[in-house]
Structure formats: C-alpha cells, structure tokens
Protein backbone atom coordinates (compact mmCIF):
# COMPACT_ATOMS: atom_id res chain seq x y z
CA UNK A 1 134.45 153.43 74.07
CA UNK A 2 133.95 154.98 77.35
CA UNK A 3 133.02 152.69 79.95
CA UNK A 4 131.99 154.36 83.72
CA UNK A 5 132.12 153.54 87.15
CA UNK A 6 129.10 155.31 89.47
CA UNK A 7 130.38 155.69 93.34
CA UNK A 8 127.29 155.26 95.85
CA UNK A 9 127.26 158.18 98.14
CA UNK A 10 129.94 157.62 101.19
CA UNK A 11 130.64 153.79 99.77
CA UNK A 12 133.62 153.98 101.77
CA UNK A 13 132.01 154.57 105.07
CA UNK A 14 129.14 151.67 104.58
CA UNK A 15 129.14 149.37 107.44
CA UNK A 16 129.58 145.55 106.53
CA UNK A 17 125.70 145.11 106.88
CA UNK A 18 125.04 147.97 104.53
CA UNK A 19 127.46 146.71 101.97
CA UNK A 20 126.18 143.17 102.56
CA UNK A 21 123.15 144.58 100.94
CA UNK A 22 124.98 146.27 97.93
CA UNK A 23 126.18 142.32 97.26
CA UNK A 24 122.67 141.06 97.48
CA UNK A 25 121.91 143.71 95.11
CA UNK A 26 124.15 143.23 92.48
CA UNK A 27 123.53 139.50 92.37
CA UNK A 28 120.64 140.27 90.61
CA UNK A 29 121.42 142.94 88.10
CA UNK A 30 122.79 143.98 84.99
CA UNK A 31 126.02 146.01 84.68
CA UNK A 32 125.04 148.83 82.90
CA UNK A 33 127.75 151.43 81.74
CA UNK A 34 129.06 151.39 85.38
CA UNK A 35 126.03 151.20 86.44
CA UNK A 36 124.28 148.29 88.11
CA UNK A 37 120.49 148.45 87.17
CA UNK A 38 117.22 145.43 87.18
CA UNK A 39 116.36 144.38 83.74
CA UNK A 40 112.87 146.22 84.28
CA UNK A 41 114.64 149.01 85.57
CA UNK A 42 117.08 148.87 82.53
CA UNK A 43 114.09 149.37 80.49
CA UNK A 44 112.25 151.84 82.26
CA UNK A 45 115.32 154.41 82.75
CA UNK A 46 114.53 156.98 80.43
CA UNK A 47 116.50 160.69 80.52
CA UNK A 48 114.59 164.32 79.33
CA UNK A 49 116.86 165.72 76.93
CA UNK A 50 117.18 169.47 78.20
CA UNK A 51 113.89 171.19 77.38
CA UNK A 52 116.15 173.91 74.79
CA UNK A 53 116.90 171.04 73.01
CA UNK A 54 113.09 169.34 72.84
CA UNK A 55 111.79 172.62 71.64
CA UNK A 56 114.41 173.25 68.92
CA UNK A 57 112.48 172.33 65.58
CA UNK A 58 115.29 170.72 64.30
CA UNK A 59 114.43 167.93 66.71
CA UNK A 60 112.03 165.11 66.60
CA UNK A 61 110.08 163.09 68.96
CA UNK A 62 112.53 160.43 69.04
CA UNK A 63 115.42 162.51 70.11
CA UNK A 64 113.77 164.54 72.95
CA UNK A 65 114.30 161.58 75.18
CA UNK A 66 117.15 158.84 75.22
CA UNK A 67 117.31 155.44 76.78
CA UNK A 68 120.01 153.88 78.39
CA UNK A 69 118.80 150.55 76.98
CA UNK A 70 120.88 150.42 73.70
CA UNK A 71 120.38 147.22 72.29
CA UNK A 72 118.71 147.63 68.86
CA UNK A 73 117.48 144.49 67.67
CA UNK A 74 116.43 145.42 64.74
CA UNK A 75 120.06 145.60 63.81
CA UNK A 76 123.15 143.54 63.40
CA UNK A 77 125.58 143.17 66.33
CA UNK A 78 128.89 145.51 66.15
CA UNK A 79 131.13 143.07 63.92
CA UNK A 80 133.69 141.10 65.65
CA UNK A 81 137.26 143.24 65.90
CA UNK A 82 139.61 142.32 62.67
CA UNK A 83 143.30 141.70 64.08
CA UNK A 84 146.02 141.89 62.03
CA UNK A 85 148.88 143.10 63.68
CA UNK A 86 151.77 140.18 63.32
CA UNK A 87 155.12 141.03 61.73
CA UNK A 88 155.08 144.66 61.41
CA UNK A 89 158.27 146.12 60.40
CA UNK A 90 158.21 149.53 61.90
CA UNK A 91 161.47 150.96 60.28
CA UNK A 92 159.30 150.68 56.88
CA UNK A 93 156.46 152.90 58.07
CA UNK A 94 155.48 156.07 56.19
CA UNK A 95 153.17 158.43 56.63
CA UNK A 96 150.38 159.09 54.30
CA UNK A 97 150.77 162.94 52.08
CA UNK A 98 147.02 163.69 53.37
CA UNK A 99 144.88 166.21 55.43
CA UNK A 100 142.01 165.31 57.37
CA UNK A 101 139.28 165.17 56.65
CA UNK A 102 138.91 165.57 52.78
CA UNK A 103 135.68 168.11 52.29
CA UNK A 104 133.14 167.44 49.89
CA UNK A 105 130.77 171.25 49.83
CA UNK A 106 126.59 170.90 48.98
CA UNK A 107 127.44 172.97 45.94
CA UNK A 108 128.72 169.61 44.48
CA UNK A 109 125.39 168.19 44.60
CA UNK A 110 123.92 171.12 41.82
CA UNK A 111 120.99 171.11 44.13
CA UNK A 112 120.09 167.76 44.36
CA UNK A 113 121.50 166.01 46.97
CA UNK A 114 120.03 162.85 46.97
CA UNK A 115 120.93 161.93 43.12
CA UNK A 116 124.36 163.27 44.16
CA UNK A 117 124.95 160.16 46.69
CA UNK A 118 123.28 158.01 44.61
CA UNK A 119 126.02 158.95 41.54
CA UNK A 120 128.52 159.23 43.51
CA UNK A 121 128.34 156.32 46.23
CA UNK A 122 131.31 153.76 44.65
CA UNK A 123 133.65 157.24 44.34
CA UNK A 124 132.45 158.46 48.09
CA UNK A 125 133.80 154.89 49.64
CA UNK A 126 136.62 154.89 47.40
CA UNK A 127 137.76 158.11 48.71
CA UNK A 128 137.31 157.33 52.44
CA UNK A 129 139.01 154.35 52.25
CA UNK A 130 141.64 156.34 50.48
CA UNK A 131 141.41 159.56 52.77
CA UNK A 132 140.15 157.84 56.18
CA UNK A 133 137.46 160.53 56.77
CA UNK A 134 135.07 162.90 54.54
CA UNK A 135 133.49 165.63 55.81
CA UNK A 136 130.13 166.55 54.02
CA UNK A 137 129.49 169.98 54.34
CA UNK A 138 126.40 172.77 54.49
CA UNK A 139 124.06 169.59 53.29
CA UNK A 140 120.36 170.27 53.63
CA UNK A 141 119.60 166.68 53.72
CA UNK A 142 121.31 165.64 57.13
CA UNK A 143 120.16 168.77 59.08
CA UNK A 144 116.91 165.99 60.04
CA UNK A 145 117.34 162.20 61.36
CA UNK A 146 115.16 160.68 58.41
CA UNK A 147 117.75 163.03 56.01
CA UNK A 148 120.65 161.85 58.12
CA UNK A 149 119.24 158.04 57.87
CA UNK A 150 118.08 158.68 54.22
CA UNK A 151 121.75 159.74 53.39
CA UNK A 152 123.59 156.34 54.99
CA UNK A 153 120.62 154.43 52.99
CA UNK A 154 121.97 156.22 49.79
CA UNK A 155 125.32 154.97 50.43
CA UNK A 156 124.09 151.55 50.96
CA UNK A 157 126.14 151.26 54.37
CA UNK A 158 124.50 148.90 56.61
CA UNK A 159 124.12 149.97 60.37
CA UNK A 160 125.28 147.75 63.24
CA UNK A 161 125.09 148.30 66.81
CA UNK A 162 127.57 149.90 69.36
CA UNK A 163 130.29 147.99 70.45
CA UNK A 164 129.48 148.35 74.13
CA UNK A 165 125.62 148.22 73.33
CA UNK A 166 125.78 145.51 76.23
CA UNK A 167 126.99 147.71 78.62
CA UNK A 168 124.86 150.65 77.47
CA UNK A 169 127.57 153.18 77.28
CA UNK A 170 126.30 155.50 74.70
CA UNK A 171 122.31 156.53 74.94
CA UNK A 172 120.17 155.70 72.12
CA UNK A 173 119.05 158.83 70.41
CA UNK A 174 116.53 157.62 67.28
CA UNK A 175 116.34 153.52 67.43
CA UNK A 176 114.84 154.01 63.88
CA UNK A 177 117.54 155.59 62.25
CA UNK A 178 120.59 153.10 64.86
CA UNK A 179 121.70 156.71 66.17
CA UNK A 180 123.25 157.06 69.33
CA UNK A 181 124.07 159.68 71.58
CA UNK A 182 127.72 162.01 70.57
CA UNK A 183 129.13 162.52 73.94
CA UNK A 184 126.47 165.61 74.14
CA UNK A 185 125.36 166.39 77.93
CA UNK A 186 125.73 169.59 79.59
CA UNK A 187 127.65 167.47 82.67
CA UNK A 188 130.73 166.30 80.41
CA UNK A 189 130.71 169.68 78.45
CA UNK A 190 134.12 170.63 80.26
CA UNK A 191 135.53 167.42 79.88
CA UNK A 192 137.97 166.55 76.91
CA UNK A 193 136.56 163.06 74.81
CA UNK A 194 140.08 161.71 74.09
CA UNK A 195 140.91 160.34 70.68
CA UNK A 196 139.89 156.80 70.24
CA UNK A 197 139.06 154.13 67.90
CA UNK A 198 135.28 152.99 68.21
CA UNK A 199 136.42 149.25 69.44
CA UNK A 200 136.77 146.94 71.85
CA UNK A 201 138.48 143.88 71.95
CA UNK A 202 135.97 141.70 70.88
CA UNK A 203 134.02 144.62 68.83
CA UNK A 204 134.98 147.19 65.87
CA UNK A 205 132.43 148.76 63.68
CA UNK A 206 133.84 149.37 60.07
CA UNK A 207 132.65 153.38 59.58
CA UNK A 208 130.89 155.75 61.37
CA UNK A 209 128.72 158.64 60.38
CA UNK A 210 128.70 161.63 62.88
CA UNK A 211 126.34 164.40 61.98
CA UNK A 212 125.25 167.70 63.39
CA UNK A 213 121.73 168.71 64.49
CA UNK A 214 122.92 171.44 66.30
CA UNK A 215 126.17 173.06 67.15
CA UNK A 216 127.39 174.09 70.64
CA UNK A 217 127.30 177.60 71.66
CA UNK A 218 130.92 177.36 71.92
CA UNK A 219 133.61 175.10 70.99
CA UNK A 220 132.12 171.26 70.83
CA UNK A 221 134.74 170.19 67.60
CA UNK A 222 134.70 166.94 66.40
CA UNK A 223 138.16 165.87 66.69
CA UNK A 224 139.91 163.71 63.53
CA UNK A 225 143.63 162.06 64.61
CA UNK A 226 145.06 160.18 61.93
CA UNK A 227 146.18 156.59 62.86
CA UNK A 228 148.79 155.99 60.13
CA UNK A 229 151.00 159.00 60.62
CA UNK A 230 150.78 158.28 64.34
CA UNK A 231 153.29 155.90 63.54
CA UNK A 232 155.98 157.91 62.75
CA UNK A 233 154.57 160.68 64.63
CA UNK A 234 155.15 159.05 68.58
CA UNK A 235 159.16 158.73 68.85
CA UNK A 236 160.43 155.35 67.73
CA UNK A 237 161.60 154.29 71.01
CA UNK A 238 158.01 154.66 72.41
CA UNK A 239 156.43 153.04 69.61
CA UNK A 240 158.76 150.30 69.57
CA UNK A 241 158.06 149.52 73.12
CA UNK A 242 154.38 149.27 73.28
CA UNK A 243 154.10 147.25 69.88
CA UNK A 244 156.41 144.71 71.27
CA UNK A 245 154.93 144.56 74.98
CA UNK A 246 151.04 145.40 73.76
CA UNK A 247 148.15 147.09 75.73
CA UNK A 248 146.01 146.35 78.24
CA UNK A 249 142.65 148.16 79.22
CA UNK A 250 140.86 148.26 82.34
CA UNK A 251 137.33 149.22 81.14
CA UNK A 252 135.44 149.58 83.89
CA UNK A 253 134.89 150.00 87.68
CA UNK A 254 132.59 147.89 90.09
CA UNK A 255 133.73 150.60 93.53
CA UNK A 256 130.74 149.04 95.75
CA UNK A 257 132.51 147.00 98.09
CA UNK A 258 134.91 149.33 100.37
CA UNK A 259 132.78 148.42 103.29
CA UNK A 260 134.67 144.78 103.10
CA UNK A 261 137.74 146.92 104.60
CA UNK A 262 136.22 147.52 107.52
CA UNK A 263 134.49 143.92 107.81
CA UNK A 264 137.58 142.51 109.90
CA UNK A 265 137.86 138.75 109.74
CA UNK A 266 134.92 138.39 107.44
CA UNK A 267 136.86 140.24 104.53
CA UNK A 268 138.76 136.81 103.30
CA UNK A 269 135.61 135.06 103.52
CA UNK A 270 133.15 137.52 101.73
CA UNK A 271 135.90 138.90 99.17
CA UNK A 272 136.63 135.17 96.98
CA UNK A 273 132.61 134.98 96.98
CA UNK A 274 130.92 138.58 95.74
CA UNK A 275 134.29 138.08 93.02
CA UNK A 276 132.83 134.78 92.22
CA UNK A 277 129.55 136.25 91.87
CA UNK A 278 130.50 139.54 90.09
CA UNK A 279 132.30 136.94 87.50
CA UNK A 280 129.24 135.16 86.53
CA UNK A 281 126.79 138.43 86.37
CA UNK A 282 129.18 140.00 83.96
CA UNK A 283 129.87 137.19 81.88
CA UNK A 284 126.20 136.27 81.50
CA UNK A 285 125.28 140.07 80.92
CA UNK A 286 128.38 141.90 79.02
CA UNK A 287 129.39 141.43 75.22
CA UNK A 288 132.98 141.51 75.96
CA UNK A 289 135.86 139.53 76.92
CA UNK A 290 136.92 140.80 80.81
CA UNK A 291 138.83 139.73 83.75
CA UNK A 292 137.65 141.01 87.21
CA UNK A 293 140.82 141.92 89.44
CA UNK A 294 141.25 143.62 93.17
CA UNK A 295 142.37 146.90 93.51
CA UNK A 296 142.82 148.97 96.26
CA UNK A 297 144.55 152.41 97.52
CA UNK A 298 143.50 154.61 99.71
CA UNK A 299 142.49 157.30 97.42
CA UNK A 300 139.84 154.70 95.35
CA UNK A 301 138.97 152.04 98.36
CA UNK A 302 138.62 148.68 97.69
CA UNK A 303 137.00 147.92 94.16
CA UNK A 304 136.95 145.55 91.05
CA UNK A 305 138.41 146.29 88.23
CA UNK A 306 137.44 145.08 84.93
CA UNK A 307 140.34 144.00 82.58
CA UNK A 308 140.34 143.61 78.50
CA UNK A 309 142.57 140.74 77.05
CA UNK A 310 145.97 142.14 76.03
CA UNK A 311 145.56 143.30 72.12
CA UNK A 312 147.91 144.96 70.17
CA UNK A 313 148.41 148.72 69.91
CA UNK A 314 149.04 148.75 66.20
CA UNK A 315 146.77 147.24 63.26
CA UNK A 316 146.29 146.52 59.62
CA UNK A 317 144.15 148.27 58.06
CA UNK A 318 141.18 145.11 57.02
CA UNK A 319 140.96 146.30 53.42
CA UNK A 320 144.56 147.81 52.46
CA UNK A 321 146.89 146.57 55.29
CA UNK A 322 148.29 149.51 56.26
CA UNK A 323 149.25 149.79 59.77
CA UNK A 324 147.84 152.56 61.72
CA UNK A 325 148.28 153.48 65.45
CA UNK A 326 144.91 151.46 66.93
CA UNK A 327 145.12 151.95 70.72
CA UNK A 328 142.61 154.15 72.63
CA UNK A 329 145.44 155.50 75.40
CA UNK A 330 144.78 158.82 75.03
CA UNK A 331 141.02 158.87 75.91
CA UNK A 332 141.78 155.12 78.60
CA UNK A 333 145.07 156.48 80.41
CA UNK A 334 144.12 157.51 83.68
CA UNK A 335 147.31 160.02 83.93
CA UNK A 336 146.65 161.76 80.35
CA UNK A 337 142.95 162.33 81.69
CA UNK A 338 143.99 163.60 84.77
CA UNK A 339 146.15 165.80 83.54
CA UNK A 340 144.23 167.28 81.15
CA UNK A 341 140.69 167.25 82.77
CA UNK A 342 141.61 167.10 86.99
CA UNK A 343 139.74 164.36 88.73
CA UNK A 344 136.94 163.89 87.41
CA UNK A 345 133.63 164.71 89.35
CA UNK A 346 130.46 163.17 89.55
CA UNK A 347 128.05 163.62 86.46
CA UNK A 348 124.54 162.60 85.73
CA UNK A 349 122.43 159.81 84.14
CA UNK A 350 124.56 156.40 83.73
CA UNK A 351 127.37 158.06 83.12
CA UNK A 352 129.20 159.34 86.44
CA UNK A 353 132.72 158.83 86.93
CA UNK A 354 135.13 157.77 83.86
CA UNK A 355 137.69 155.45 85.31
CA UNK A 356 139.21 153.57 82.43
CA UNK A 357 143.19 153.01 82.70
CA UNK A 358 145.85 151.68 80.40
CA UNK A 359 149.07 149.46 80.95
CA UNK A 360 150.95 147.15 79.21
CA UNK A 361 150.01 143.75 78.30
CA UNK A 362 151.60 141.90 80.94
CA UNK A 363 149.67 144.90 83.26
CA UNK A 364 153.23 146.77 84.23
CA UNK A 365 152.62 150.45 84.22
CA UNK A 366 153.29 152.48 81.47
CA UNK A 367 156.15 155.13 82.47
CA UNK A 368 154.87 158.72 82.32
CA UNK A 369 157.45 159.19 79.84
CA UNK A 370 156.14 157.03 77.46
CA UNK A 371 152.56 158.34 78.03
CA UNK A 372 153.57 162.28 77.46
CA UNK A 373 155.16 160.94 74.41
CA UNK A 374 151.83 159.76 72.65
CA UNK A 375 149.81 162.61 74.04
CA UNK A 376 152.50 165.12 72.23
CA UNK A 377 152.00 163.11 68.99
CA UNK A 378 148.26 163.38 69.15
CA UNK A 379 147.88 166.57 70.50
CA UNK A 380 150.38 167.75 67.38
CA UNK A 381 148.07 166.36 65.08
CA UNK A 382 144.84 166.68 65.88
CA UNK A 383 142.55 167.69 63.47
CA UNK A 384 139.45 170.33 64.79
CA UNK A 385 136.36 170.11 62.52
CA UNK A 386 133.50 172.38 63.65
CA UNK A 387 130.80 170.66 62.36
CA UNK A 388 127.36 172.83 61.33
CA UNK A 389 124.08 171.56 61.24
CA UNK A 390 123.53 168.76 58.50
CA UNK A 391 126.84 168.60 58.20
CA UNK A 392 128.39 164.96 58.37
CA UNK A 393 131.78 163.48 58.58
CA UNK A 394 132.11 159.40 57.87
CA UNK A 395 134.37 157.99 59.44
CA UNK A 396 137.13 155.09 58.33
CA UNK A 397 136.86 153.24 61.89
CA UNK A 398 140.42 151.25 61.37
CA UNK A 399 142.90 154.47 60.25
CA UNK A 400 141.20 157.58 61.79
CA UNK A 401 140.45 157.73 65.58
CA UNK A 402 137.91 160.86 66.83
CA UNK A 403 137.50 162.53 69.95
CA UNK A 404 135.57 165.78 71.26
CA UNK A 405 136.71 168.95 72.62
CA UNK A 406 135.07 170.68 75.42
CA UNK A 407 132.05 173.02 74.68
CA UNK A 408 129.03 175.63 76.28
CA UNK A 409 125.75 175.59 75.52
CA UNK A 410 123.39 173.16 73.97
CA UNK A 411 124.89 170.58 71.81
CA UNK A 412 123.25 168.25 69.85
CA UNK A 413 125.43 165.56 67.64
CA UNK A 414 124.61 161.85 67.07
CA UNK A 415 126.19 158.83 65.37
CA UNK A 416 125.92 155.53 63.27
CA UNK A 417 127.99 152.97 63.57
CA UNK A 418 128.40 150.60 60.29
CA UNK A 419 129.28 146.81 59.83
C-alpha cells in the first residue's frame, strides 16, 4: 500500500491567485493516488507500457497499456481488514521452525499441470496456511495471463479488488484476469519497495498471487519477510512499546496549497475552508477511513496530510490466531526510506513522490532508535526470491509481508489479490 503525493512545479512560489485556482480545482476532482484528476480524465488517463515490453511475445494486448482507473467491477471489493489483536501475551511468542517460501518444482506436476492443481488444491491451501507463502516454480502454465488466471481458477480462489482501488494506487494490468501492476516502472527501478502487508485499515485481501512474465535484467527479487518470527526477531523492548502505544499512518499528501503562506491575512480565512472542502472530496471519493491534518516545515511547505485511524501493529492470524508482526513501517517510515533510498525524486505517471510516514497512535514520533531496531529485524530476515517467468509465489496476506528490491532493465511482474 503505497499511497503518493505529486508536487506541481514551483507550488511553493504560486502567488495566492494562482493557488486560488489549484482550490477551485480540486473542488471538483477525485484524489487519485496523490493525484488529483476529473472523473473523465480519471478514465481517459491511459500509460504506454515501454515499447520492449509491448513487443515481447510473452505479452498480450491487455498488458501493453495500463490504466490508472482501478476499480474492477466485475469483482468483489478488497474484504474489510480482520482485527484481532486484544490480549496478546508477548513473553509466550515463538517463532515458527520454517523457511520461506516452501517451493513446489513443475516436475511435480508429471507434465500436466493443470490436473496437478486440480489434485492438489485442498493440500496447496493447507500448506500456505501452514507455510505463509509457496513459491511455484519453472511452471509453463503461468508464463501467460489466461495461464496465470487459469491457475488461481484451479485453486478456486476468488479475486477481489485492491485495497486502495479507490485511490488508484496500483495500475491495472489485465481487468480480465483482476491483475494489477507489481511495482514495475523503469522510474522506481532504484527505489527499494519496503516490506509490507497488502492492507489498509479498513481493507486486507486474504492471499495474493504474484507471478512473473518477465524478469528484470538485473536484480528485481520479490522480497518474502515473515510476520510471526518478527516477533521475537525486533528486541522486546521495541516490540513491547509499539504493541502497547499502536501505529499510526499518514497515507498520503495533498502539497498544493503553499501559496496560502504567502497570502498574508487571507491565510486564516482561506485555510479552515479548502480543509473543509478537501474533507468532503475525500470522504465522498476514497475507500478508507482518513483524517486531514496541517503540516508545515520549511523543507515540505504548507500541505495536508492524510491520517489512518490508529490500528494495532500486531495481529491474529484470521484462521489460526497466531500473532504475526502486521505493521507496514518499514515501507511507511519516512526515516527508514530516506535512509535507504535518499529523498526521493520526482517519477512518472500517478505515481511521483512517495510520502507516507509512521508514528505512534497518539501521533508522537517514533524515536530513531526504535525505528533502526525493526529495520535490523527485517533486513536480517528477509527472504530474496528471484522469480522466473511463469513462476508464481501465493501469498498468506496476514503472516508474510513482501516487498521489492531495486532492479535494471525491463521488468514485468503482476498480481491478484484474493478475498
């Protein structure tokens, strides 16, 4: 869950007429990913995949170009998020005696693939529930989208749509087969997808299926953390701290109102109203649960910030009720992604600048401490999967988080999400 913020060009210098017009603007429009687009514009923004990947033959129709417009109504709605986090006695923890991702090879299937899923489905769910995350490897059948959707169909898993398919973070890839759009363009390439459950506060699909239709020159691994031995992984002081206090997420960015520093006594008049009117356009356009809130520093300007409801950083698992480490600070925290990745500069498409922050519940900041605690934990047990094509890995949503690692070249992965 990667939510955006896109900058206009010199928003800090607009004059209070100029920016008048931004609030005009955004009156009228829907909040899409960070960015702020018309509904017919919404529609109409469509993105050519780079031409490499439209001539590959691997690659249909479909996927050649993407859409920012992901709602699929042809599917469910991303269930609502399970929580489950009450009375957790951390002391009596343990950590599972597994490896991610368990690997099922084609040479189990004795050449027929399909028949294999079809024996095997009860077994395959059993095991990812059991594992968190199977990785299907050197399958013929997934190297195509109607193999990769044929595949899901033999499982009997039922698609649902993104969690932030309101906000259009992830691009629609095949609207046939619900696949979206793996974190793939050539302008985030050098950028580091932190780990992360798929899930917002409101939202949490069950599985997910990423598959491979065509590796990355270069680096591009699918990332695998493992939620339950996060918990005795981060230090118990930590982990004791932000269970007790929980989490709180600023998703997103609206940056287009710096011009109201420089509107002298008509700031307090014009700030209470374009909040008032930001409140009702995101409410009446946005499948989530969010708080609008000032900011301002001299390094960002004057902007609103969108806030989750506190949540808990730790969860039971909705079928066993095992706890596992549920809390998407390594891919939200502002500091970790800093320090990894530099600030961030501006990108392409509706994605442009990821500006996504963590604190506590009650919004005190986290101590850096605390933060280079977690990222040790994760980065000491991160799991690298380099994925070929037609290979798949399905996911267990609620114990195994994912991320992405930087890459060069073409790469070309996609995902379904699953009630």
């Amino acid at each position: 869950a990667r939510p955006v913020q896109v900058a206009p060009a010199s928003a800090s210098k607009q004059p209070p007429i100029a920016g008048m017009r931004s609030v005009l603007l955004f009156s009228s429009l829907v909040l899409t990913d960070g960015l702020v687009l018309t509904p017919a514009a919404r529609l109409s923004v469509r993105v050519r995949a780079p031409s490499m990947v439209a001539e590959s033959p691997l690659i249909t129709k479909e996927m050649a170009t993407v859409s920012f417009d992901t709602s699929i109504d042809e599917i469910p709605k991303c269930p609502i998020t399970r929580w489950d986090s009450d009375n957790i006695d951390l002391s009596s923890v343990t950590a599972p005696a597994r490896t991610l991702p368990h690997k099922v090879p084609a040479s189990v299937a004795a050449g027929d693939e399909e028949a294999y899923f079809v024996a095997n489905r009860e077994a395959i769910l059993a095991q990812l529930t059991e594992s968190g995350a199977i990785w299907f490897q050197g399958f013929k059948l997934m190297s195509t989208t109607d193999g990769f959707q044929r595949f899901y169909e033999l499982l009997q898993l039922s698609p649902c749509q993104d969690p932030l398919a309101s906000v259009g973070a992830r691009a629609v890839v095949s609207k046939k087969g619900a696949m979206y759009e793996a974190v793939n363009k050539p302008s985030r390439s050098k950028f580091f997808v932190g780990m992360h459950n798929e899930s917002t506060f409101k939202r949490t699909n069950r599985l997910g299926a990423f598959v491979c239709f065509k590796q990355a020159t270069k680096g591009g691994e699918f990332l695998l953390l493992d939620g339950r031995k996060m918990l005795k992984a981060i230090p118990e002081d930590t982990l004791k701290r932000v269970y007790e206090r929980g989490v709180r997420f600023s998703n997103a960015e609206l940056p287009f109102f710096d011009f109201l520093r420089s509107a002298g006594p008509l700031r307090p008049v014009l700030q209470p109203v374009i909040e008032a009117v930001a409140k009702v356009a995101v409410s009446a356009k946005i499948d989530m649960e969010l708080d609008l809130r000032w900011d301002e520093n001299e390094k960002d300007g004057l902007r609103l910030l969108a806030f989750s409801p506190p949540q808990p950083a730790i969860n039971r698992h909705p079928e066993t009720g095992e706890p596992a480490w549920f809390c998407n600070v390594h891919s939200h925290s502002r500091y970790l992604r800093d320090k990894r990745d530099g600030d961030l500069p501006e990108s392409t498409g509706a994605s442009k600048l990821n500006r996504t922050n963590m604190f506590f519940g009650d919004l005190s900041e986290i101590s850096s401490d605390d933060l280079d605690a977690i990222n040790n934990a994760t980065m000491d047990n991160l799991q690298y999967v380099l994925m070929e094509e037609g290979d798949v890995v399905l996911v267990d949503n609620y114990q195994v988080m994912h991320g992405r690692d930087v890459f060069e070249g073409e790469r070309l992965h996609a995902v379904t999400w699953f009630e």
